[in-house]
PDB file of N, CA and C in Angstrom:
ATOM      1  N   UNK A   1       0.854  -1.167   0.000  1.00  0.00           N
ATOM      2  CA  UNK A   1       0.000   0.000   0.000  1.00  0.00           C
ATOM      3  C   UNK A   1       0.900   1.229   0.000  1.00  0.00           C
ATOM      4  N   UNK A   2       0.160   2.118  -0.401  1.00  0.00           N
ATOM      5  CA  UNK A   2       1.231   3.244  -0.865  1.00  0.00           C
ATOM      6  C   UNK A   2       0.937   4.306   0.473  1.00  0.00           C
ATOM      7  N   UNK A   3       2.101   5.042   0.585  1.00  0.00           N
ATOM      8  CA  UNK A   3       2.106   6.201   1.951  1.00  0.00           C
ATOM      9  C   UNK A   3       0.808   7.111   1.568  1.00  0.00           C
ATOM     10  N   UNK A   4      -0.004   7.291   2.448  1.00  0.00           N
ATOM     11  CA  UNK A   4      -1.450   8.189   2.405  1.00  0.00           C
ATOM     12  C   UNK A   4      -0.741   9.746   1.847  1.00  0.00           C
ATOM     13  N   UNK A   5      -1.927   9.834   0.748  1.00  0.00           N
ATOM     14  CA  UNK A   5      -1.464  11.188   0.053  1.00  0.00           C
ATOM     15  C   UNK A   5      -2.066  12.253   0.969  1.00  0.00           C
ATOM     16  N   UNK A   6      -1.479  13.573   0.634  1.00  0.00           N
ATOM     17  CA  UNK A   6      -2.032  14.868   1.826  1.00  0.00           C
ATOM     18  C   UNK A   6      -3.538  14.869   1.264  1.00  0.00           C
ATOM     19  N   UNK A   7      -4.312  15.207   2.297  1.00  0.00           N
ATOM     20  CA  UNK A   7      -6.065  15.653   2.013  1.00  0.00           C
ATOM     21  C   UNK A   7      -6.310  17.092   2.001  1.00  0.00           C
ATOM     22  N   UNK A   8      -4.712  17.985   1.834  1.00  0.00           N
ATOM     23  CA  UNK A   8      -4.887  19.482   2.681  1.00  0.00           C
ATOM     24  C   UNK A   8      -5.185  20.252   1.197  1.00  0.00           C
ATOM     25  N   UNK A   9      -5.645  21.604   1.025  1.00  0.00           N
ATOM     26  CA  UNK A   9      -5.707  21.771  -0.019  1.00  0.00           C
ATOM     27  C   UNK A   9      -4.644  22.248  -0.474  1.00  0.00           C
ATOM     28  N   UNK A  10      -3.714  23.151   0.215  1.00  0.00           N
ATOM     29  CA  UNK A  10      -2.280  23.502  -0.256  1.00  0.00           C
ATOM     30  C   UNK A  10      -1.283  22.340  -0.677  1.00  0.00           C
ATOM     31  N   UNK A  11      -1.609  21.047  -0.421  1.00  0.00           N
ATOM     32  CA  UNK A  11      -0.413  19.962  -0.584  1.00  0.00           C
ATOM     33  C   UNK A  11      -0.750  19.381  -2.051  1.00  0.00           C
ATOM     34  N   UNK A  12       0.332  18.722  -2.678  1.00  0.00           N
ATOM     35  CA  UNK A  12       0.145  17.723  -3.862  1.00  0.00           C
ATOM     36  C   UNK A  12      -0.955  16.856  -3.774  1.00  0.00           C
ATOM     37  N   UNK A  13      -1.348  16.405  -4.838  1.00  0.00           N
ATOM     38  CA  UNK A  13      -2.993  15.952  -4.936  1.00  0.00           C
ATOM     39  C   UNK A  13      -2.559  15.635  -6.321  1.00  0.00           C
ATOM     40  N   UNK A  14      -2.411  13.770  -6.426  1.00  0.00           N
ATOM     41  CA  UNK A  14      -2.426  13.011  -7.664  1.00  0.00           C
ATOM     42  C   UNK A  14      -2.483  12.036  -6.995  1.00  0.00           C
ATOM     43  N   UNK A  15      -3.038  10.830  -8.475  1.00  0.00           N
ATOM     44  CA  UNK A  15      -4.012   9.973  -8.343  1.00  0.00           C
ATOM     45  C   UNK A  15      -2.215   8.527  -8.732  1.00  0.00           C
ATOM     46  N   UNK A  16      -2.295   7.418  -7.787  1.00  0.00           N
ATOM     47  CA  UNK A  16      -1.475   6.276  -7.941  1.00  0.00           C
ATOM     48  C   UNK A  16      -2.179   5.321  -8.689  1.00  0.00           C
ATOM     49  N   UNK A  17      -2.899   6.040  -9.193  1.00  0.00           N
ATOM     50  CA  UNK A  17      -3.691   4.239  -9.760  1.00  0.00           C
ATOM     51  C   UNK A  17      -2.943   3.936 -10.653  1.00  0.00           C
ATOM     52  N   UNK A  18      -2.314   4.900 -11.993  1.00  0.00           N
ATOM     53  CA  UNK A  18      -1.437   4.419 -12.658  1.00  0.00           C
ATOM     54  C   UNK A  18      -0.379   5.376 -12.770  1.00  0.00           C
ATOM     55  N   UNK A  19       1.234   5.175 -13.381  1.00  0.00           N
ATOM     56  CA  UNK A  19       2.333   6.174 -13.550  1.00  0.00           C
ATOM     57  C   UNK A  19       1.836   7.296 -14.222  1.00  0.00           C
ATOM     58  N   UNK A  20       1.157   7.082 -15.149  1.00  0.00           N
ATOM     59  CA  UNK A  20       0.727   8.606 -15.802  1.00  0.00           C
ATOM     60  C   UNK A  20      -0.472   8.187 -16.024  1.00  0.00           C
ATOM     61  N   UNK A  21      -1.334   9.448 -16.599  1.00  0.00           N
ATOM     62  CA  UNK A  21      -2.994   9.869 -17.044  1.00  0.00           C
ATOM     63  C   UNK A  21      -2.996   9.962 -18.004  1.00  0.00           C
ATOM     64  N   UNK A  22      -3.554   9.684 -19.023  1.00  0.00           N
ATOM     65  CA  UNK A  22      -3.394  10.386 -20.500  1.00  0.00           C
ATOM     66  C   UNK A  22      -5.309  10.132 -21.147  1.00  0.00           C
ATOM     67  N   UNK A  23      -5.632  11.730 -20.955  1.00  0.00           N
ATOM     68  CA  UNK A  23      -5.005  12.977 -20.648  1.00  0.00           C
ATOM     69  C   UNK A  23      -5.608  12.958 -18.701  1.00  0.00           C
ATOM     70  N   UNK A  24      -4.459  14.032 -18.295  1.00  0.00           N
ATOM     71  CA  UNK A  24      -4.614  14.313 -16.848  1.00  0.00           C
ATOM     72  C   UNK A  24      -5.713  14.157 -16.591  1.00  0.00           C
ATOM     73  N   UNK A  25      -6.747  13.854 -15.572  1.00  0.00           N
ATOM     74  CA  UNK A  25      -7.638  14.592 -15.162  1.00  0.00           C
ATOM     75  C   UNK A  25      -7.772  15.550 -14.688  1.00  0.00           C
ATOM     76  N   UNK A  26      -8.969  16.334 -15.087  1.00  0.00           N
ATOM     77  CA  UNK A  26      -9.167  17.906 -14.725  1.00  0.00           C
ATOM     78  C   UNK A  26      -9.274  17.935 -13.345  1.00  0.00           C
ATOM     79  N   UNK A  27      -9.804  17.094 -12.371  1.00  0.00           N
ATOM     80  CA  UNK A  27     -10.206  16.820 -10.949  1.00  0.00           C
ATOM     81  C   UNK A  27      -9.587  15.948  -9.926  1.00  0.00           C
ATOM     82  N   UNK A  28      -9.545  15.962  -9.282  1.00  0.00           N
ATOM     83  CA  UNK A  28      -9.138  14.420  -8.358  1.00  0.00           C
ATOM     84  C   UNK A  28     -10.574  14.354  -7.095  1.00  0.00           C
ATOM     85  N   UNK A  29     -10.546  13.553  -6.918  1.00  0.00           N
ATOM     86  CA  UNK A  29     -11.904  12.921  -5.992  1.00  0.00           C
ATOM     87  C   UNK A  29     -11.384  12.929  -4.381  1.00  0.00           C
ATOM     88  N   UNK A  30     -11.400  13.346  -3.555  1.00  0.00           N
ATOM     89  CA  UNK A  30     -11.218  12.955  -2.024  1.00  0.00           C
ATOM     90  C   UNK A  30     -12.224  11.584  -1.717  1.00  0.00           C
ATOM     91  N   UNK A  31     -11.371  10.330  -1.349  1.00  0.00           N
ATOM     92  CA  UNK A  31     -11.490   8.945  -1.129  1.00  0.00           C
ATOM     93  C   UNK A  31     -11.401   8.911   0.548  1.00  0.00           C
ATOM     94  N   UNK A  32     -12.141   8.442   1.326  1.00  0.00           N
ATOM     95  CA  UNK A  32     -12.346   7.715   2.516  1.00  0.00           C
ATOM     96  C   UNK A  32     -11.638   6.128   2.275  1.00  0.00           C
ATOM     97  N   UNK A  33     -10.614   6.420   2.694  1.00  0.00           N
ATOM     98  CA  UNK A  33     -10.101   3.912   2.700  1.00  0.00           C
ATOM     99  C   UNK A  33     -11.189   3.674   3.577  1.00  0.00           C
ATOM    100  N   UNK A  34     -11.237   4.001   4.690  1.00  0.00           N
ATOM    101  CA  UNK A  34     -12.317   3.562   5.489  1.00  0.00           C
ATOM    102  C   UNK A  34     -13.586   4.093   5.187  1.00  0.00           C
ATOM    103  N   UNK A  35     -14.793   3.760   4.938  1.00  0.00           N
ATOM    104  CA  UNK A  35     -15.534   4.842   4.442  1.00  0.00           C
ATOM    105  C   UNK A  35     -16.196   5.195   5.825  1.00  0.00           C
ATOM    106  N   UNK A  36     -16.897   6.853   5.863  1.00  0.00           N
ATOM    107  CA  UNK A  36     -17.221   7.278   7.078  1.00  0.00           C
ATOM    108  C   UNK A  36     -18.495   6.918   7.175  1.00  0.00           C
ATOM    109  N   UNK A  37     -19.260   6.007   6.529  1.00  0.00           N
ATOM    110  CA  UNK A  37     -20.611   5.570   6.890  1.00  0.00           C
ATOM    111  C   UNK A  37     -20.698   4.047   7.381  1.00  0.00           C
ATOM    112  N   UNK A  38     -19.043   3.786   7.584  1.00  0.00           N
ATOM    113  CA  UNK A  38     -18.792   2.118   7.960  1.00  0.00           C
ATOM    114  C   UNK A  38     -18.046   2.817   9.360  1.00  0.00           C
ATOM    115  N   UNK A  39     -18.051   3.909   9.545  1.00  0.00           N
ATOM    116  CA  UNK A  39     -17.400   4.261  10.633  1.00  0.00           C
ATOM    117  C   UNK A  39     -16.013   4.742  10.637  1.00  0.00           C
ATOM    118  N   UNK A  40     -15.536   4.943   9.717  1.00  0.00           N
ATOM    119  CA  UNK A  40     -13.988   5.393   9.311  1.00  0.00           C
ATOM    120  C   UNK A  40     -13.956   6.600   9.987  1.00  0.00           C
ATOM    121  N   UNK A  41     -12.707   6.949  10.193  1.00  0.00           N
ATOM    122  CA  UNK A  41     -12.497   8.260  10.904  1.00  0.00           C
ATOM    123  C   UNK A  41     -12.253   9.413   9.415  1.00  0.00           C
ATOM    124  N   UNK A  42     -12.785  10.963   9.779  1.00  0.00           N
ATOM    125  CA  UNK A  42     -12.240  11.790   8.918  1.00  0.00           C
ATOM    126  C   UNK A  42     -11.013  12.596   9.245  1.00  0.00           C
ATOM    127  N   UNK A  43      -9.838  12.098   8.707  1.00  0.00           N
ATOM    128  CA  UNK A  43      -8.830  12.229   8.978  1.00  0.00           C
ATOM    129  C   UNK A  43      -7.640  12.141   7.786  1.00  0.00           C
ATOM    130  N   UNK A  44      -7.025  12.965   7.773  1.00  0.00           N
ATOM    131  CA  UNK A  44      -5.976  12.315   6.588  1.00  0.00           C
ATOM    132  C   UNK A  44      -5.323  11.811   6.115  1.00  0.00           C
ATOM    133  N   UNK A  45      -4.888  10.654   7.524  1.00  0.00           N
ATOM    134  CA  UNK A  45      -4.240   9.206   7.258  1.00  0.00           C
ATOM    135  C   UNK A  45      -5.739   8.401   6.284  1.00  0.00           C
ATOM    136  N   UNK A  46      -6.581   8.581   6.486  1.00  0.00           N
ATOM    137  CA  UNK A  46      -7.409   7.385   5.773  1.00  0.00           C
ATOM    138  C   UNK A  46      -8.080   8.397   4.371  1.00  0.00           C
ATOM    139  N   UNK A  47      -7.519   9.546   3.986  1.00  0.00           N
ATOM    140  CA  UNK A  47      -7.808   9.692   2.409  1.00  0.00           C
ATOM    141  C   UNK A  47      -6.644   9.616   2.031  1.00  0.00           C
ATOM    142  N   UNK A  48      -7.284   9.492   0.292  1.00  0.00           N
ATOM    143  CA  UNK A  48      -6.351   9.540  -1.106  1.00  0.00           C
ATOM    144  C   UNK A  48      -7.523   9.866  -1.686  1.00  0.00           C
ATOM    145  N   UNK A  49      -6.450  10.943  -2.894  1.00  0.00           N
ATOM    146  CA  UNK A  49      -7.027  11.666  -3.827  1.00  0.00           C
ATOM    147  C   UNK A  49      -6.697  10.435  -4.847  1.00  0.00           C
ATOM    148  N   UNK A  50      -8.103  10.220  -5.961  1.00  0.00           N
ATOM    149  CA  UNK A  50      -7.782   9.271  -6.475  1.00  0.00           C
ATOM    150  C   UNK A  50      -8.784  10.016  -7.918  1.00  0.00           C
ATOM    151  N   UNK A  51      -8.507   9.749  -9.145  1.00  0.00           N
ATOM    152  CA  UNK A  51      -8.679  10.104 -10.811  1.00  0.00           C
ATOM    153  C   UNK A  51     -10.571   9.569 -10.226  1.00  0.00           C
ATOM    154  N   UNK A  52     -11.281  10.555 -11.337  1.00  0.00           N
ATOM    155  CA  UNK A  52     -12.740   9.869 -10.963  1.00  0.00           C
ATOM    156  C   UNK A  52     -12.855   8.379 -11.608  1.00  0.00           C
ATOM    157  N   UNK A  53     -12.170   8.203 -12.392  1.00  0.00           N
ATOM    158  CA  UNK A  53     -12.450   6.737 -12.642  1.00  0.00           C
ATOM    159  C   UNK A  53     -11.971   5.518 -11.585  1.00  0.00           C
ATOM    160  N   UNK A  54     -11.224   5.825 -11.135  1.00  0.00           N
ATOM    161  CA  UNK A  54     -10.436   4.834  -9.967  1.00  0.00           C
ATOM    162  C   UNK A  54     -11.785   5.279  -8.753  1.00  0.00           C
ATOM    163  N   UNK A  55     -12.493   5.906  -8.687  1.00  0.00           N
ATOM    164  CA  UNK A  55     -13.055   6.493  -7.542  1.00  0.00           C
ATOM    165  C   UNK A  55     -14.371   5.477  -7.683  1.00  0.00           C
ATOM    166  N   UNK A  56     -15.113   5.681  -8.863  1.00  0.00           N
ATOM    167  CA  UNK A  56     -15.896   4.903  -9.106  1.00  0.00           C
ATOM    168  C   UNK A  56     -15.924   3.392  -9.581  1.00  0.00           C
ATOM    169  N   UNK A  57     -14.843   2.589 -10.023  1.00  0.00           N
ATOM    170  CA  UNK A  57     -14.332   1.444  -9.694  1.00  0.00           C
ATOM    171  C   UNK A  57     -14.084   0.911  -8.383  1.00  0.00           C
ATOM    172  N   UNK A  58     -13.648   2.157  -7.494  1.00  0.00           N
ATOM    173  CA  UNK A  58     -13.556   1.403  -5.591  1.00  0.00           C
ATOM    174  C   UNK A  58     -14.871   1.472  -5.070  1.00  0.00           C
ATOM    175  N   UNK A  59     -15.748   1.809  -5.310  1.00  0.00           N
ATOM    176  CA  UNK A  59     -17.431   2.168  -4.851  1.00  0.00           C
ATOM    177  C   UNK A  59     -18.162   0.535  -5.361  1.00  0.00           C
ATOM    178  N   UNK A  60     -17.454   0.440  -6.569  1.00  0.00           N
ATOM    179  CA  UNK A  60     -18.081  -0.590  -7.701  1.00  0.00           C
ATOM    180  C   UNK A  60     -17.564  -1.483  -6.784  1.00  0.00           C
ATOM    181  N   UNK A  61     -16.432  -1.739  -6.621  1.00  0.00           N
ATOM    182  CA  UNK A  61     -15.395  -3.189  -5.760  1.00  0.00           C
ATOM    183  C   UNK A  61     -15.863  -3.041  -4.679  1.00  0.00           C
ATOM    184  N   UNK A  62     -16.096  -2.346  -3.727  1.00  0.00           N
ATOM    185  CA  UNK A  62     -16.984  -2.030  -2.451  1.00  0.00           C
ATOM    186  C   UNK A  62     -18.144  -2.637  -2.791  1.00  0.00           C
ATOM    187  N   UNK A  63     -19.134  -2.300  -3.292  1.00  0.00           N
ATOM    188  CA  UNK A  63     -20.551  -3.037  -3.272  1.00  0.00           C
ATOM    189  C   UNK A  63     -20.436  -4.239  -3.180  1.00  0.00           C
ATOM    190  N   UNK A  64     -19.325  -4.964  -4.207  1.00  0.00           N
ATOM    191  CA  UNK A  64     -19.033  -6.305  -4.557  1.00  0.00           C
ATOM    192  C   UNK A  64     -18.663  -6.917  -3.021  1.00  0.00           C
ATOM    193  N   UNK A  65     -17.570  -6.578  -2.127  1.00  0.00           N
ATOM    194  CA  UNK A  65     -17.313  -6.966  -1.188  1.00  0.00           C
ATOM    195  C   UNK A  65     -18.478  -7.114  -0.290  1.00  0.00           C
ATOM    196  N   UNK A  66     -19.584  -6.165  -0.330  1.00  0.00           N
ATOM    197  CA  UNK A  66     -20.682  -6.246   0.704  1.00  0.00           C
ATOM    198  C   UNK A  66     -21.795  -7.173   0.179  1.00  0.00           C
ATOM    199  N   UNK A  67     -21.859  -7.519  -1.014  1.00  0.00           N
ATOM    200  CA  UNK A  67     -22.606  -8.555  -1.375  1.00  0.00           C
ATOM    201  C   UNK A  67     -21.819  -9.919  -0.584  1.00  0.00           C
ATOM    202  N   UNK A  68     -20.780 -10.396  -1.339  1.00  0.00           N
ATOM    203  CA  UNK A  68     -19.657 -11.442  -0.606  1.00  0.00           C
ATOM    204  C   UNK A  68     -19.697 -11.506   0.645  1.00  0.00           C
ATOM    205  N   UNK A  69     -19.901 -10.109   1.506  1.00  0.00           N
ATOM    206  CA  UNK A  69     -20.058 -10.185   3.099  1.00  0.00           C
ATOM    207  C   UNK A  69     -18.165 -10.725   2.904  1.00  0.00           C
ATOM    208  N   UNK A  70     -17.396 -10.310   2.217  1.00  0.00           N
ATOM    209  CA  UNK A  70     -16.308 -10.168   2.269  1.00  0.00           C
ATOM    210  C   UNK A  70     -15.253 -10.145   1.125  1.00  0.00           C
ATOM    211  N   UNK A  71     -14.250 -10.345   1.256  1.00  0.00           N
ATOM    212  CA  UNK A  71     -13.276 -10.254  -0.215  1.00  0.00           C
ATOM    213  C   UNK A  71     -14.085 -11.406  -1.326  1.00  0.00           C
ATOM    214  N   UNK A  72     -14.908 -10.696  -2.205  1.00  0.00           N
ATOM    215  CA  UNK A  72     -15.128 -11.532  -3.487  1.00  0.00           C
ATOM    216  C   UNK A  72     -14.655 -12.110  -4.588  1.00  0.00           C
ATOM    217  N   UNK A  73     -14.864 -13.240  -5.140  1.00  0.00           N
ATOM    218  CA  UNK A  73     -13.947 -14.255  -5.971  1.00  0.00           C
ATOM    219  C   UNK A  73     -13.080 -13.318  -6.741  1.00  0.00           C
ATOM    220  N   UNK A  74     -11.797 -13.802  -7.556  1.00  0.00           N
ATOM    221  CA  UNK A  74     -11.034 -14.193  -8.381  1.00  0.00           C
ATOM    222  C   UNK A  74     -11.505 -13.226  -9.755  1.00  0.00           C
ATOM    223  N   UNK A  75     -12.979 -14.282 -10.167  1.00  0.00           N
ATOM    224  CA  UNK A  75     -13.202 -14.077 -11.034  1.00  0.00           C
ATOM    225  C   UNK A  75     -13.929 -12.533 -11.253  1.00  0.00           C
ATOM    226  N   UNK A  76     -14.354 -11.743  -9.857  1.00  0.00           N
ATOM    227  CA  UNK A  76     -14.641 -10.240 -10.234  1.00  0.00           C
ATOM    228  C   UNK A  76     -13.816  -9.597  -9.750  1.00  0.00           C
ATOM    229  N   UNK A  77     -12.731  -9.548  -8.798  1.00  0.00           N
ATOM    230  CA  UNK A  77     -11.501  -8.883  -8.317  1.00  0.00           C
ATOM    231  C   UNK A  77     -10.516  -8.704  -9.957  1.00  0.00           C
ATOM    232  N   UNK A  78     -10.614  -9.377 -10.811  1.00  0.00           N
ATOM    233  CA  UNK A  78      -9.532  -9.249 -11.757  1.00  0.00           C
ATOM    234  C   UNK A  78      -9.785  -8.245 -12.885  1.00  0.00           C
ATOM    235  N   UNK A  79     -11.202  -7.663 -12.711  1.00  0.00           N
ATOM    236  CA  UNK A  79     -11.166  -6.468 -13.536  1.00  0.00           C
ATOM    237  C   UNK A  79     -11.114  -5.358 -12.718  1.00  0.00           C
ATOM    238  N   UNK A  80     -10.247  -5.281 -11.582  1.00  0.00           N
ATOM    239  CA  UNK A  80      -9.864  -3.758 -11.024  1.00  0.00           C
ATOM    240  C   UNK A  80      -8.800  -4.102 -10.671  1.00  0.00           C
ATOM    241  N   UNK A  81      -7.657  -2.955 -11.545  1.00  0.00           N
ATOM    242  CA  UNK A  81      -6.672  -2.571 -10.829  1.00  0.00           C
ATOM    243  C   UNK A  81      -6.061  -3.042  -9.953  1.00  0.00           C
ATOM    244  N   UNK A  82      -4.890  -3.258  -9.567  1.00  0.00           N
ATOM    245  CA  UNK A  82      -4.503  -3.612  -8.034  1.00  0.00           C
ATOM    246  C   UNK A  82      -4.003  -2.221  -6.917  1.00  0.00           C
ATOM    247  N   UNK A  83      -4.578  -0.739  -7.801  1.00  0.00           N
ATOM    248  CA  UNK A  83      -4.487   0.117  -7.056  1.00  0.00           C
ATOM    249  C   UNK A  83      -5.586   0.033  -5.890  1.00  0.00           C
ATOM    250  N   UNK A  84      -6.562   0.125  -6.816  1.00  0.00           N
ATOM    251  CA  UNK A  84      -8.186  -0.203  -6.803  1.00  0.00           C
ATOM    252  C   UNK A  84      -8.530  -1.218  -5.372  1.00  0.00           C
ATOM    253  N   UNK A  85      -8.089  -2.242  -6.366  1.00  0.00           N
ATOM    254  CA  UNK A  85      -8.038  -3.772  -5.145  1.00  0.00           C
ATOM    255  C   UNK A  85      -7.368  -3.323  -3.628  1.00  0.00           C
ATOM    256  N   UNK A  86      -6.132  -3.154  -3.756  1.00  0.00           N
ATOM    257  CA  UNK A  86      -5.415  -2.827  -2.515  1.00  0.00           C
ATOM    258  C   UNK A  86      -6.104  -1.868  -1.601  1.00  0.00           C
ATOM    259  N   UNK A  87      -6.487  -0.278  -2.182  1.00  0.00           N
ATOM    260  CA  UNK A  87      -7.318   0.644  -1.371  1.00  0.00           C
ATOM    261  C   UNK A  87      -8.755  -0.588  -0.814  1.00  0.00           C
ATOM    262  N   UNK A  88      -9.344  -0.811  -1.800  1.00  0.00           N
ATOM    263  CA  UNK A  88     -10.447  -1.785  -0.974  1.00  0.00           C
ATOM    264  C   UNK A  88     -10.579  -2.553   0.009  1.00  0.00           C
ATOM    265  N   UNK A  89      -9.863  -3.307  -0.348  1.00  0.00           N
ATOM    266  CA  UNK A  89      -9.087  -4.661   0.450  1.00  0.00           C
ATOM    267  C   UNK A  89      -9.133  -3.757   1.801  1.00  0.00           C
ATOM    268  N   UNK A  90      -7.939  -2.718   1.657  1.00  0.00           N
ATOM    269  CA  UNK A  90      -7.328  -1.942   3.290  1.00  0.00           C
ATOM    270  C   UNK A  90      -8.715  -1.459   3.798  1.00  0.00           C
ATOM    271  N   UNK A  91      -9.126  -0.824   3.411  1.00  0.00           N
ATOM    272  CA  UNK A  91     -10.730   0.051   3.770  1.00  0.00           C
ATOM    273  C   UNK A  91     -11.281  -0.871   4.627  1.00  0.00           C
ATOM    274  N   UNK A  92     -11.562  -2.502   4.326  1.00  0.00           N
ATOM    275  CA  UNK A  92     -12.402  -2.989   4.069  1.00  0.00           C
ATOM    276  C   UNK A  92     -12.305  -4.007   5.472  1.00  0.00           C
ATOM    277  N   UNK A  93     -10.957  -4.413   5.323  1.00  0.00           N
ATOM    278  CA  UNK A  93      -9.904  -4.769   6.838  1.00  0.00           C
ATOM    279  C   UNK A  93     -10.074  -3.941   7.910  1.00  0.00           C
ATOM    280  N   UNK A  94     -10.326  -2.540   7.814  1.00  0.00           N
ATOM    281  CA  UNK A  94     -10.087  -1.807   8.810  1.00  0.00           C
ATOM    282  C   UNK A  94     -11.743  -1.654   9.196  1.00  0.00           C
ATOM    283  N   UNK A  95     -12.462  -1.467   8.743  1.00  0.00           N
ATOM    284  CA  UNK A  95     -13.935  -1.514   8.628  1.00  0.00           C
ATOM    285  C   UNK A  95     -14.812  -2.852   9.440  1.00  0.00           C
ATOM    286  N   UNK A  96     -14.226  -4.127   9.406  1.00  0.00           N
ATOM    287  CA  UNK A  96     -14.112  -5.096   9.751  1.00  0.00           C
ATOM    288  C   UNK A  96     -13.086  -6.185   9.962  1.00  0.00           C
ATOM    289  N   UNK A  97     -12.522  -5.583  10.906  1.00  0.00           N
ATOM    290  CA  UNK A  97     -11.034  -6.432  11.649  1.00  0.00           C
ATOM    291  C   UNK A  97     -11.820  -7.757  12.529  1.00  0.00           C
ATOM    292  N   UNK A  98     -11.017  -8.958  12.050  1.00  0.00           N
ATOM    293  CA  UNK A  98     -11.595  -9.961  12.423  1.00  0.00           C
ATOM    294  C   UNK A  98     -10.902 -10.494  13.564  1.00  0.00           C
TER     295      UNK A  98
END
């Protein structure tokens, strides 16, 4: 997992999902790993600014996990990212530590 990016507005604000964008995005999204309606704290160890497409792929992989009632197969984890996967996965651990 990668070191938590700043949430401040004066600090750098780019998206790890991949080495480059092409083209940039005009925006970046403020991401909860933990989300604050599972109880996550709002804090800036638990955001990353993440491209809107990576944003809405972790929402997408999120639902999936709450159907599963936990990490879901193989066969739907392999169309996201392992930026994607990893933020989920962590969110998702911390949300429900067993």
């Amino acid at each position: 997992m990668s070191e938590p990016l700043t949430a401040e507005p004066s600090g750098e604000r780019r998206c790890l999902c991949v080495r480059q964008h092409t083209p940039e995005p005009r925006e970046l999204h403020r991401h909860h790993v933990w989300p604050l309606g599972e109880g996550g704290p709002d804090k800036s160890a638990n955001l990353r600014w993440v491209c809107p497409t990576s944003h809405s792929s972790i929402h997408k992989l999120w639902r999936e996990y709450q159907k599963a009632t936990g990490e879901p197969s193989w066969v739907i984890r392999r169309f996201y990212g392992r930026y994607v996967r990893d933020l989920v996965a962590d969110g998702w651990a911390q949300a429900h530590p067993r």
